[in-house]
Protein backbone atom coordinates (compact mmCIF):
# COMPACT_ATOMS: atom_id res chain seq x y z
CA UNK A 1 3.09 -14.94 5.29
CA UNK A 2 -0.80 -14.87 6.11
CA UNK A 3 -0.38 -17.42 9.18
CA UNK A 4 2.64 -14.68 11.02
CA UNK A 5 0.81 -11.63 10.36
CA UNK A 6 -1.98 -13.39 12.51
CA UNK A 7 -2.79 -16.56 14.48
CA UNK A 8 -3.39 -19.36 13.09
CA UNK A 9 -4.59 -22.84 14.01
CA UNK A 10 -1.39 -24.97 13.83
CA UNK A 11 0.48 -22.31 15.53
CA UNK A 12 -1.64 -22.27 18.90
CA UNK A 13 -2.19 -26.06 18.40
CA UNK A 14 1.76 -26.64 19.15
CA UNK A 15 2.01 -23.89 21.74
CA UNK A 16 -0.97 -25.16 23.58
CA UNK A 17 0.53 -28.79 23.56
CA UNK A 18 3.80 -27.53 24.68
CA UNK A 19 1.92 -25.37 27.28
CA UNK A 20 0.11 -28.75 28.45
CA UNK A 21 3.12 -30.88 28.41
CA UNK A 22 5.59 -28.23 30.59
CA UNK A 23 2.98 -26.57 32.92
CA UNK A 24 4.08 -23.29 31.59
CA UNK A 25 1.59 -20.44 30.97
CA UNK A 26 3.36 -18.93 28.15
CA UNK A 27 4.71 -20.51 24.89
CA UNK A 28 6.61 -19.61 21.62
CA UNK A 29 7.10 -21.77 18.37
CA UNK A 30 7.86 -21.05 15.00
CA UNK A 31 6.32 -22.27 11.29
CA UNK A 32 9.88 -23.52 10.49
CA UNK A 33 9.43 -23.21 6.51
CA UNK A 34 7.15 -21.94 3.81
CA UNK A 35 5.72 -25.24 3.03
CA UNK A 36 4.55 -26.67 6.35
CA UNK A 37 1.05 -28.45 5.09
CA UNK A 38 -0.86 -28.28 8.02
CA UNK A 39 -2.98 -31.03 9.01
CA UNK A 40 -5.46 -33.27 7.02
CA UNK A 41 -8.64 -35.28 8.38
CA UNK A 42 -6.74 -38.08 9.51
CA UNK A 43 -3.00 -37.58 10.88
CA UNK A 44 -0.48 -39.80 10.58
CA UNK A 45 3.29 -39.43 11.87
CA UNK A 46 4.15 -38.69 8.42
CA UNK A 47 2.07 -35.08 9.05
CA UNK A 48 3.60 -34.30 11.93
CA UNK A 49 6.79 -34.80 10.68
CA UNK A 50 6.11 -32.76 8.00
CA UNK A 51 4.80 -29.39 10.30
CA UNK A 52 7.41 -29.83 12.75
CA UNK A 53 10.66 -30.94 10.98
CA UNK A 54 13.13 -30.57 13.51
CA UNK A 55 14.06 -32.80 15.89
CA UNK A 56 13.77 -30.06 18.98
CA UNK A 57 13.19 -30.85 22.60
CA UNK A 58 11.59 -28.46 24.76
CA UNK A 59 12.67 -26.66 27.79
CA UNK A 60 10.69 -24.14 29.92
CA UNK A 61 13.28 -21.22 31.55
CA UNK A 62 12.09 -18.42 33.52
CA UNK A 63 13.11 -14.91 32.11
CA UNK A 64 12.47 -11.10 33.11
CA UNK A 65 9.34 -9.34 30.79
CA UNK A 66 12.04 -7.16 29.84
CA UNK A 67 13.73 -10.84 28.28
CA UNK A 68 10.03 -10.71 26.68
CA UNK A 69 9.39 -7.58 25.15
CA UNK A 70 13.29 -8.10 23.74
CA UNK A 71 11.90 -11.32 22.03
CA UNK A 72 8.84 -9.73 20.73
CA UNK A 73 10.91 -7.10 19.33
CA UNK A 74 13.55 -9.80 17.84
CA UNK A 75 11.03 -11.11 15.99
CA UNK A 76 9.14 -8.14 14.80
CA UNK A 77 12.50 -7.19 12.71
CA UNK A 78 11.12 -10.18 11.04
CA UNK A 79 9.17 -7.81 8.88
CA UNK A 80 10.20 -4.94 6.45
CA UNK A 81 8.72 -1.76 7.43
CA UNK A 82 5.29 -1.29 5.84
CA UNK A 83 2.64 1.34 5.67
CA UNK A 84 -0.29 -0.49 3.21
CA UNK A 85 1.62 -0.26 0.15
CA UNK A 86 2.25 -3.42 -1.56
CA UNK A 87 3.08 -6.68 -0.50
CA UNK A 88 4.14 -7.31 2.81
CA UNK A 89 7.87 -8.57 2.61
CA UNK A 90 10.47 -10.25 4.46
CA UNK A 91 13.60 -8.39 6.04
CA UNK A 92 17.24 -9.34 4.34
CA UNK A 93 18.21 -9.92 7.72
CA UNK A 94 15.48 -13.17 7.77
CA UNK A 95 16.01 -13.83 4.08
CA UNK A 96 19.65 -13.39 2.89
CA UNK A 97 22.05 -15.04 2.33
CA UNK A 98 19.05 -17.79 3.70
CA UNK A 99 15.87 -17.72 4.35
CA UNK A 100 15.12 -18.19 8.58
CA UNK A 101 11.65 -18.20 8.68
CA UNK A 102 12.01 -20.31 11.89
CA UNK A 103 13.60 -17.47 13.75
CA UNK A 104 10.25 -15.64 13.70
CA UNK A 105 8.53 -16.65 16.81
CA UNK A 106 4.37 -16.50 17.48
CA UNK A 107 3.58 -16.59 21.52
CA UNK A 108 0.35 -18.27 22.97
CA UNK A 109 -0.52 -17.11 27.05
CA UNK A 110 0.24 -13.23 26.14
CA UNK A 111 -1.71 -10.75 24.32
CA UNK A 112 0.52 -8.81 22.19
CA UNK A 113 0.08 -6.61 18.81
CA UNK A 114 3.09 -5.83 16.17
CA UNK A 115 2.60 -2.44 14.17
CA UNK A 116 5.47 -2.89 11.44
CA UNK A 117 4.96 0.37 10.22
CA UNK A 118 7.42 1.71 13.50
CA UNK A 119 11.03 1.50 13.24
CA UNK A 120 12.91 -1.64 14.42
CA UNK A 121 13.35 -2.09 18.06
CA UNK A 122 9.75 0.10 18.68
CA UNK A 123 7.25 -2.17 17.31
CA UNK A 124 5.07 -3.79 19.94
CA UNK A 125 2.57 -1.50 21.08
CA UNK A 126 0.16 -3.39 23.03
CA UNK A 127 1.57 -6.51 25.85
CA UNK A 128 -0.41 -7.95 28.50
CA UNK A 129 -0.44 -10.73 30.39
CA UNK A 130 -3.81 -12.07 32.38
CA UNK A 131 -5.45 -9.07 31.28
CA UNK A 132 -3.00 -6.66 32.52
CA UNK A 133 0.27 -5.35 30.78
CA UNK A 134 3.53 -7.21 31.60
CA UNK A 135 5.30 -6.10 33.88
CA UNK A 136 8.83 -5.66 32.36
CA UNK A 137 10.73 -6.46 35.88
CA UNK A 138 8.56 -9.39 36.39
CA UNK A 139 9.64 -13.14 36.43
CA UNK A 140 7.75 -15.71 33.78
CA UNK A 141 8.42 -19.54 33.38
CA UNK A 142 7.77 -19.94 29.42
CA UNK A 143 8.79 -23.04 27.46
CA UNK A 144 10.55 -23.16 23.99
CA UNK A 145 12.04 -25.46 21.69
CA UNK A 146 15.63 -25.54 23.14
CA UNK A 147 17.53 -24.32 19.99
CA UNK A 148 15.24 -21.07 21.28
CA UNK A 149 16.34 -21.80 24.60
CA UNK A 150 20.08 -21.54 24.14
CA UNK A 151 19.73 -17.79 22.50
CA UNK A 152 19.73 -19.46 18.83
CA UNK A 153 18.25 -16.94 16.15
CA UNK A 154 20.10 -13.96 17.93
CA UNK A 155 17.62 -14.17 20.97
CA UNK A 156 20.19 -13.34 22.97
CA UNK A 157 18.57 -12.82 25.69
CA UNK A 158 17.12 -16.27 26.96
CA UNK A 159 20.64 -17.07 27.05
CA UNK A 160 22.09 -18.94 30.64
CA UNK A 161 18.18 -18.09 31.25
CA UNK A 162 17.55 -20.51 35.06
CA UNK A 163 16.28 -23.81 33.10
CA UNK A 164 13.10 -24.72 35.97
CA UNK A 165 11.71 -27.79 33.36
CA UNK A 166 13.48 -30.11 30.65
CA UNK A 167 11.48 -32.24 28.40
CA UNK A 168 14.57 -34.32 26.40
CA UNK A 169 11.77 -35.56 23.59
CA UNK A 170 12.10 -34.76 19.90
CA UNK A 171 8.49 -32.37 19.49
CA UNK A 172 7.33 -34.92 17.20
CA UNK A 173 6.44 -37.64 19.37
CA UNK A 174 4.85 -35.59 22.35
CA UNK A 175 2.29 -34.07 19.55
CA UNK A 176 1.80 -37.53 18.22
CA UNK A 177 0.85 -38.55 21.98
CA UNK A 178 -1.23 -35.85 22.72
CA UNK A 179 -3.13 -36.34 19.16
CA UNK A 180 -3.60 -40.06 20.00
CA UNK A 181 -4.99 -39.92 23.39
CA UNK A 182 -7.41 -36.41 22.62
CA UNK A 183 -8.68 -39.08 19.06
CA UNK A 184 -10.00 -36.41 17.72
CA UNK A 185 -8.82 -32.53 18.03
CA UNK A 186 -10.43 -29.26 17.12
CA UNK A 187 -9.41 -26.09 15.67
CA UNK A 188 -8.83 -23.29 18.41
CA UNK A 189 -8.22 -19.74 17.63
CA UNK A 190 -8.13 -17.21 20.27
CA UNK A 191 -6.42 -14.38 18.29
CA UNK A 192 -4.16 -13.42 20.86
CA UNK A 193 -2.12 -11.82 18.67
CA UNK A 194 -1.76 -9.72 15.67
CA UNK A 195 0.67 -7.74 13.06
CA UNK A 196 -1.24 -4.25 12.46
CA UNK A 197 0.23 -1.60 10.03
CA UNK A 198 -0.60 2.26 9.43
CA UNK A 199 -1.43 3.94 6.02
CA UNK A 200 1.13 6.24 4.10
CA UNK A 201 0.48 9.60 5.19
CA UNK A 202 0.28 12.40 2.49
């Protein structure tokens, strides 16, 4: 729960290798389960396998902001609504009859905040882009895994999306490239993002 209420390593690790890899300037992934390990001193395939356990390609399409802020709101339901009470928890629609923690997406190239204490479908409250707020008629390239892509998780909305890049490798190996030829990579956190809540008013 602590690494999608606010960036964390791994997360803008694989969106900044699928940002390198497409040539797109925006990115979403997921953490797919609850028991993704992370990464230890030395990485073998094994670890990667083990963070990223689906055997998704990627494809950068170009979509409206509006197509954005309709994301960012898709995944926000991700969250029950909360006002500093007691443990943050997961909505039935993400949990039951299943859990689909991988249909909660984090975003690397936009600035965005999540207050969880609004209703459904009004929670994103700050969204910029280069420093200045998206435009929501705009057009912006960003690359997914392509089970995203194709409007799976209910993101309706990036379906028959123009497709401008395909990548047809399974995520794995492209992060095992990039980790080879880098030798040695460091932690980057630029806190782009983060889930904010407001007290219970009396």
């Amino acid at each position: 729960m602590q690494v999608r209420l606010k960036e964390h390593p791994l997360i803008e690790f694989i969106n900044r290798v699928q940002m390198e890899l497409s040539g797109a300037h925006i990115s979403n992934t997921a953490l797919f389960d609850n028991v993704s390990p992370g990464f230890p001193e030395n990485i073998t395939m094994r670890d990667i396998v083990s963070n990223y356990i689906y055997p998704n390609t990627l494809q950068v399409i170009r979509v409206s902001g509006q197509d954005i802020i309709d994301a960012l709101e898709r995944s926000a339901a991700y969250f029950e609504e909360y006002h500093g009470e007691g443990p943050i928890r997961v909505s039935p629609e993400f949990s039951d009859p299943k859990p689909q923690h991988y249909n909660y997406d984090m975003w690397e190239g936009i600035e965005y905040k999540i207050n969880i204490s609004r209703p459904v479908g009004q929670r994103i409250v700050e969204l910029n882009y280069e420093g200045k707020p998206l435009n929501p008629a705009g057009e912006y390239d960003v690359v997914m895994n392509n089970y995203r892509a194709a409007g799976g998780g209910n993101y309706t909305m990036f379906q028959g999306r123009p497709v401008v890049k395909d990548i047809p490798t399974d995520m794995a190996e492209p992060l095992a490239s990039y980790i080879m030829d880098k030798g040695t990579i460091e932690t980057v956190l630029n806190r782009n993002w983060e889930v904010v809540w407001d007290s219970k008013r009396e």
